[in-house]
Protein backbone atom coordinates (compact mmCIF):
# COMPACT_ATOMS: atom_id res chain seq x y z
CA UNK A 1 -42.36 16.04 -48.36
CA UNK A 2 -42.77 14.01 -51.87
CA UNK A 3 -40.54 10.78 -52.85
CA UNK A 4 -38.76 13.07 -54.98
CA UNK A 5 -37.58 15.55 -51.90
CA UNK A 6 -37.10 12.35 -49.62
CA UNK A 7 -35.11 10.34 -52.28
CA UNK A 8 -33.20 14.01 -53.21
CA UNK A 9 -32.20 13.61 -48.63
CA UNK A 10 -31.17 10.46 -48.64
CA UNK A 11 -28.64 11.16 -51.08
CA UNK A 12 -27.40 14.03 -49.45
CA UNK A 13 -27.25 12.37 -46.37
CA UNK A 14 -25.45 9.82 -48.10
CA UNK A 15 -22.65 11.78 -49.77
CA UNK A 16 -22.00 13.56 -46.31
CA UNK A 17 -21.64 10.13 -44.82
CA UNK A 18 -19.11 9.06 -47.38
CA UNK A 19 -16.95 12.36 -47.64
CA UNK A 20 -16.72 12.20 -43.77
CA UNK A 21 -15.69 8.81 -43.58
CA UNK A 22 -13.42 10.01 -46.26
CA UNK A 23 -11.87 12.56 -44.97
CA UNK A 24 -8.40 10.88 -42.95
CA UNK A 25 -6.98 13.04 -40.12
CA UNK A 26 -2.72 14.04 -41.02
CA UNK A 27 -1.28 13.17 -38.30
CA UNK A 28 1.93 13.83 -39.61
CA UNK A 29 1.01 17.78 -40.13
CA UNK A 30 0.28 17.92 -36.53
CA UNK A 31 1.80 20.39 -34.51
CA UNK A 32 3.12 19.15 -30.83
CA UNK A 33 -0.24 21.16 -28.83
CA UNK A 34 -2.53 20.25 -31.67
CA UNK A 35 -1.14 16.39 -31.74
CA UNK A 36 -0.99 16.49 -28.02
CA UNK A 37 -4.70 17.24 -27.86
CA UNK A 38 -5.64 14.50 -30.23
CA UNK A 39 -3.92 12.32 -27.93
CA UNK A 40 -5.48 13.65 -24.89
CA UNK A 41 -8.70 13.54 -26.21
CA UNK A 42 -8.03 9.82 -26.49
CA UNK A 43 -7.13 9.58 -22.95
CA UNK A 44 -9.88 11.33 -21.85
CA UNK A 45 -11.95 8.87 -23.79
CA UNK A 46 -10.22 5.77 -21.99
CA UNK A 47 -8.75 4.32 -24.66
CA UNK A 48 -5.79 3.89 -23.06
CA UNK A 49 -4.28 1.60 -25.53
CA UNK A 50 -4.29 4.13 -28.36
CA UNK A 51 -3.35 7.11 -26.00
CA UNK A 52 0.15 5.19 -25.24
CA UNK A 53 1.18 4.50 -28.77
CA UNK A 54 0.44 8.86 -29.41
CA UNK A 55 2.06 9.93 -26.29
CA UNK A 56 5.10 7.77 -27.48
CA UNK A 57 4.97 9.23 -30.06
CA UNK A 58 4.80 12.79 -29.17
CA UNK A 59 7.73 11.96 -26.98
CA UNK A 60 10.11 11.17 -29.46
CA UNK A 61 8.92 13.29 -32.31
CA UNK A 62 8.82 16.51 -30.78
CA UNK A 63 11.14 15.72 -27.41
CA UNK A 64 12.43 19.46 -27.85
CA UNK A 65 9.33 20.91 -27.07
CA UNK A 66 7.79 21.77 -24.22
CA UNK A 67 4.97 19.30 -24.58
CA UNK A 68 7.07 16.47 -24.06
CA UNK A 69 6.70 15.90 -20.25
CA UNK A 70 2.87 16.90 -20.43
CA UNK A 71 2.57 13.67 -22.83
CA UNK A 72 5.25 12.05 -20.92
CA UNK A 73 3.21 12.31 -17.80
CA UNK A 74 -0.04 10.64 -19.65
CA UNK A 75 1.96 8.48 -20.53
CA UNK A 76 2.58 7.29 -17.62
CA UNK A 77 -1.01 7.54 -16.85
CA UNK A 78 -2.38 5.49 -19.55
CA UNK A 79 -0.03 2.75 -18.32
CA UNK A 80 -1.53 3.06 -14.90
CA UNK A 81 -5.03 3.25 -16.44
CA UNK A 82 -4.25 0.01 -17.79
CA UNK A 83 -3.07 -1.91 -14.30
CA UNK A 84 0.37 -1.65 -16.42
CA UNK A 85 1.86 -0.13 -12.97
CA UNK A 86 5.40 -1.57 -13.32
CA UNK A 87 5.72 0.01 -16.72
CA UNK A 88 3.72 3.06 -15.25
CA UNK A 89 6.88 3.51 -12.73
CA UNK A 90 9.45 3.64 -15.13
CA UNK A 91 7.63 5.98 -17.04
CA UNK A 92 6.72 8.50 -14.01
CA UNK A 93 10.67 8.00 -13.00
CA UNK A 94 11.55 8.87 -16.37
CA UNK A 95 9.76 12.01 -16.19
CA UNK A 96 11.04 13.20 -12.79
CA UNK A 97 14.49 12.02 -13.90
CA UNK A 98 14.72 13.81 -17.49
CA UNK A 99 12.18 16.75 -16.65
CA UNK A 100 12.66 17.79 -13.23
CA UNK A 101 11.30 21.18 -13.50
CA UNK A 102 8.23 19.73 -14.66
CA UNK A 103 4.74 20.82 -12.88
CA UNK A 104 3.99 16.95 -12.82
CA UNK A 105 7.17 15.90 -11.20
CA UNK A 106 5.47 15.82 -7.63
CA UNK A 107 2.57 14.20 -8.88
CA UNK A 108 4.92 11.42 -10.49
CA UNK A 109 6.36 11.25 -7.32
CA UNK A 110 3.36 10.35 -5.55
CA UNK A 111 1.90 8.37 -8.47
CA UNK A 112 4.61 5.95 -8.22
CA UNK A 113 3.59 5.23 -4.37
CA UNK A 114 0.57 4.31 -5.80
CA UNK A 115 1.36 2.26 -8.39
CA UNK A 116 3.60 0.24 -5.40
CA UNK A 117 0.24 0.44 -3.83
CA UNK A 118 -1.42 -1.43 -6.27
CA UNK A 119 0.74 -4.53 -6.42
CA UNK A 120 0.90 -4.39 -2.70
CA UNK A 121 -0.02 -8.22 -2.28
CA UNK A 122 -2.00 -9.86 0.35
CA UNK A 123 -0.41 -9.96 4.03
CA UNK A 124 0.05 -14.00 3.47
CA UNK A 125 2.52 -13.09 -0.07
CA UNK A 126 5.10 -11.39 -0.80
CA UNK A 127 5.47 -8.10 0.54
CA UNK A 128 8.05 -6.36 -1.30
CA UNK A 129 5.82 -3.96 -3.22
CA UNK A 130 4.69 -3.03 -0.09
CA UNK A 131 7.51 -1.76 1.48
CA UNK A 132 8.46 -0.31 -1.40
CA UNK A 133 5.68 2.22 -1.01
CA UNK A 134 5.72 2.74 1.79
CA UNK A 135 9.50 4.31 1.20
CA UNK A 136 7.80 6.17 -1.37
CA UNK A 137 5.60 7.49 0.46
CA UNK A 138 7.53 8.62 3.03
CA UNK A 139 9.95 10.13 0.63
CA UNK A 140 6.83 12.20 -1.04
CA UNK A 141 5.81 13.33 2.56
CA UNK A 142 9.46 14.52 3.42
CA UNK A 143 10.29 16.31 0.30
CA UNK A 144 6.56 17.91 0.18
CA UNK A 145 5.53 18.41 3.21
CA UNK A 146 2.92 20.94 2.72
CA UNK A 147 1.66 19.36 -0.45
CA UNK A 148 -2.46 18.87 -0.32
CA UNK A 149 -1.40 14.90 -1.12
CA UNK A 150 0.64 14.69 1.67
CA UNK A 151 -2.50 13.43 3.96
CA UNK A 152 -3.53 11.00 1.64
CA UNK A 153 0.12 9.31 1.85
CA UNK A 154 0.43 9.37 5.46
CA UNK A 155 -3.17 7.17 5.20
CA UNK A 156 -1.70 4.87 2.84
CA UNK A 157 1.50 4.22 4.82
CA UNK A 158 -0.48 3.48 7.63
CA UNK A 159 -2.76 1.17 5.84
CA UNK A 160 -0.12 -0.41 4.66
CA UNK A 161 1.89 -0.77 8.07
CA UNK A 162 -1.24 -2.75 8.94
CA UNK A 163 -0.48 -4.83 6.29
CA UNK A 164 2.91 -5.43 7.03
CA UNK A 165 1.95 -5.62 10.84
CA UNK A 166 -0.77 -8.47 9.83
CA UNK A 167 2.15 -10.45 8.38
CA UNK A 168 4.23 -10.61 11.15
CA UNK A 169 1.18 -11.66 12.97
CA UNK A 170 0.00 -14.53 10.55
CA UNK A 171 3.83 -16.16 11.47
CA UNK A 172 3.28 -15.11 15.04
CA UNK A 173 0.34 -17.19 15.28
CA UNK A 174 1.40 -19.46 13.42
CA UNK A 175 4.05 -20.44 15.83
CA UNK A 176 1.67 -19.89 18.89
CA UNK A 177 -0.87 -22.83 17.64
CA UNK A 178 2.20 -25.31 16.74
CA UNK A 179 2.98 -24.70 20.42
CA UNK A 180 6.42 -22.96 19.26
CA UNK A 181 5.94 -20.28 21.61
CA UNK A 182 9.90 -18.71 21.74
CA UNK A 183 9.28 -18.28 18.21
CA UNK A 184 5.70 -16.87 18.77
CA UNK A 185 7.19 -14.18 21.17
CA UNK A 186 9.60 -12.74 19.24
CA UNK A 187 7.23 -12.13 16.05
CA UNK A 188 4.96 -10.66 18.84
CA UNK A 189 8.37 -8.29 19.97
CA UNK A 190 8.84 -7.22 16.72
CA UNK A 191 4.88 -6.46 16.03
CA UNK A 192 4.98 -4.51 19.29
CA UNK A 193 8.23 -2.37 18.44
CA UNK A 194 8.02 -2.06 14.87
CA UNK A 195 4.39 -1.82 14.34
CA UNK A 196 3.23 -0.57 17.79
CA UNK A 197 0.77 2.02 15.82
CA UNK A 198 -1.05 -0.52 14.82
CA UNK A 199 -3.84 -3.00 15.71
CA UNK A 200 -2.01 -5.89 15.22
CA UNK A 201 0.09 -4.45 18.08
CA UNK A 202 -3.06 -4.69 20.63
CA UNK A 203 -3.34 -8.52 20.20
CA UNK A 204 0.38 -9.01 20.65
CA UNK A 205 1.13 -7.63 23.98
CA UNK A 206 -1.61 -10.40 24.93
CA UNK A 207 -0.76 -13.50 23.31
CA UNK A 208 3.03 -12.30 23.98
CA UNK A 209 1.98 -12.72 27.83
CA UNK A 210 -0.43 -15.93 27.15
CA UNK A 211 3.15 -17.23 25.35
CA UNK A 212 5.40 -16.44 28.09
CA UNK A 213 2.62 -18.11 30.81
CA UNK A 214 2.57 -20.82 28.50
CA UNK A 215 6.36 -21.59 28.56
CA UNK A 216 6.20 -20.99 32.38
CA UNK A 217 8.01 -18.10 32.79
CA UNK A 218 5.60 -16.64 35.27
CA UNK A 219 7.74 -13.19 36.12
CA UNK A 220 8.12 -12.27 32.52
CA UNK A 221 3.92 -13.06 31.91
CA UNK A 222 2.97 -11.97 34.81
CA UNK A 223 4.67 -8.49 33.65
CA UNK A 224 3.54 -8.72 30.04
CA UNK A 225 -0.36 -8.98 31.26
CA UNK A 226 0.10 -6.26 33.50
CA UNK A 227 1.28 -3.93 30.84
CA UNK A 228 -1.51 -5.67 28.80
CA UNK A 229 -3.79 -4.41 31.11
CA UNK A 230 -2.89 -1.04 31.56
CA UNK A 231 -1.91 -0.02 28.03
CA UNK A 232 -5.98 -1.37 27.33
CA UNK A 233 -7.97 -0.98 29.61
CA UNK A 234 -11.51 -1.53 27.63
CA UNK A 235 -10.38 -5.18 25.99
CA UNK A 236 -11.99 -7.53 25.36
CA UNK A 237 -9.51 -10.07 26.87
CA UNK A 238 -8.50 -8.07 29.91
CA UNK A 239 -11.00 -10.19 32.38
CA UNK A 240 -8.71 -13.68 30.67
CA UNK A 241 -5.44 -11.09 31.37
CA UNK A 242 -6.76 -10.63 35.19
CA UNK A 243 -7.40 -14.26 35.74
CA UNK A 244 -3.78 -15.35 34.29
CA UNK A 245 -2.39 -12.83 36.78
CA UNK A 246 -4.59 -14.85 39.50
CA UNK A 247 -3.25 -17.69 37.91
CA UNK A 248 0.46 -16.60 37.89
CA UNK A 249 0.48 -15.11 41.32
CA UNK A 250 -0.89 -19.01 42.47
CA UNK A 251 1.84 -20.71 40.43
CA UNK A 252 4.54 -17.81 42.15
CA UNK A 253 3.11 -18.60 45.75
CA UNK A 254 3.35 -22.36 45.37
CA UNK A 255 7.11 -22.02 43.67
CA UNK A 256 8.34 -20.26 46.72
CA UNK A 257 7.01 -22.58 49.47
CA UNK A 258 8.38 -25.23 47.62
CA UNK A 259 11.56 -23.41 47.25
CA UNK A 260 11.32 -22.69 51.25
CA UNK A 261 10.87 -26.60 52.26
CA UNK A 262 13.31 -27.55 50.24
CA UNK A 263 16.08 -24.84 51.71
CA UNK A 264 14.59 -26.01 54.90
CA UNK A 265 14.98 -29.95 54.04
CA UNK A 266 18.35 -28.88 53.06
CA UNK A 267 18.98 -27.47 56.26
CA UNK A 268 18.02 -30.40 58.59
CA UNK A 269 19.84 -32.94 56.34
């Protein structure tokens, strides 16, 4: 190709450039599926940031059309995208509140257990958010049972019941090393009957007994290690659980022949 055809390109190239760049999309002669899928597009895309301001958008210009939960729902979405989960609930409870026929309405449900998920804190904070979904959870699993989700919430209560199981257990041993054992036992009661399906719940029935031995009340840890024992078998600290109850029965033995000589003492005098 000569300069001439080259130069004759370049041009054309150049014009194409310039009427593209141009050319402005009309948003406002959108229909609701064509604007919908200029917003989806931008979700799909992830940017998020854009996709919220067109779903809005969508919501309140065409509200009477069926669209309006689709964008609703990635809505919703694009706030969770964006970590934005406490706006990301109001917007999925919107949805299942003003659209409850709605194909996404389960998935709300269960998005909004996740989004509790999410600002489930560490078992040393604050664990409202986790308890919170948790109940959401459990909602989701009673209300769809059969749902293909309903597995993965059952998992994330129960990972989350660790959680909440691991808390009680920081303050439980907590109280143990300060030597504040009455305290220590009762965090290690409720670990046991709240969170028995957990495996926080091994530990306590252990340092529950090592507690009650500690605070000499030899019946009560002498019965605590023996459940210890038999509930786990395989432990790592059942050989220390054996030699307590060796230790216990000693302690029990010398308690009633004191208890004898002094009845007997008692007797003479």
């Amino acid at each position: 190709m000569n300069k001439r055809g080259i130069y004759i390109l370049l041009v054309i190239l150049s014009m194409a450039v310039i009427v593209s760049c141009g050319k402005k999309l009309n948003k406002q002669t959108m229909g609701p599926d064509e604007y919908f899928e200029y917003a989806k597009k931008k979700f799909d895309k992830g940017d998020y940031f854009t996709a919220v301001t067109e779903f809005t958008v969508i919501t309140l210009k065409f509200s009477a059309n069926p669209v309006v939960d689709d964008a609703q729902y990635y809505l919703a979405e694009s706030h969770f995208k964006q970590k934005e989960y406490l706006i990301a609930i109001s917007e999925y409870q919107k949805l299942i509140r003003d659209y409850p026929q709605s194909p996404y309405n389960i998935l709300s449900q269960f998005k909004i257990g996740m989004a509790y998920y999410k600002l489930s804190l560490r078992p040393e904070l604050d664990q409202e958010y986790t308890k919170k979904a948790i109940r959401q959870f459990q909602t989701f699993i009673e209300e769809n049972p059969t749902h293909e989700l309903s597995d993965s919430a059952q998992k994330y209560i129960q990972e989350l019941r660790e959680k909440l199981a691991a808390k009680k257990n920081l303050a439980a041993t907590t109280y143990r090393k300060m030597g504040i054992y009455d305290a220590a036992v009762i965090y290690y009661d409720l670990i046991i009957q709240q969170f028995y399906d957990t495996s926080p719940a091994v530990d306590a029935y252990y340092w529950k007994a090592e507690c009650l031995y500690k605070m000499k009340k030899y019946p009560d840890a002498q019965a605590a290690f023996s459940v210890f024992i038999e509930k786990f078998p395989d432990h790592k600290r059942v050989k220390s659980a054996k030699s307590r109850l060796g230790s216990i029965i000693e302690e029990l033995k010398a308690s009633a022949l004191e208890s004898a000589s002094l009845k007997e003492n008692n007797g003479q005098n």
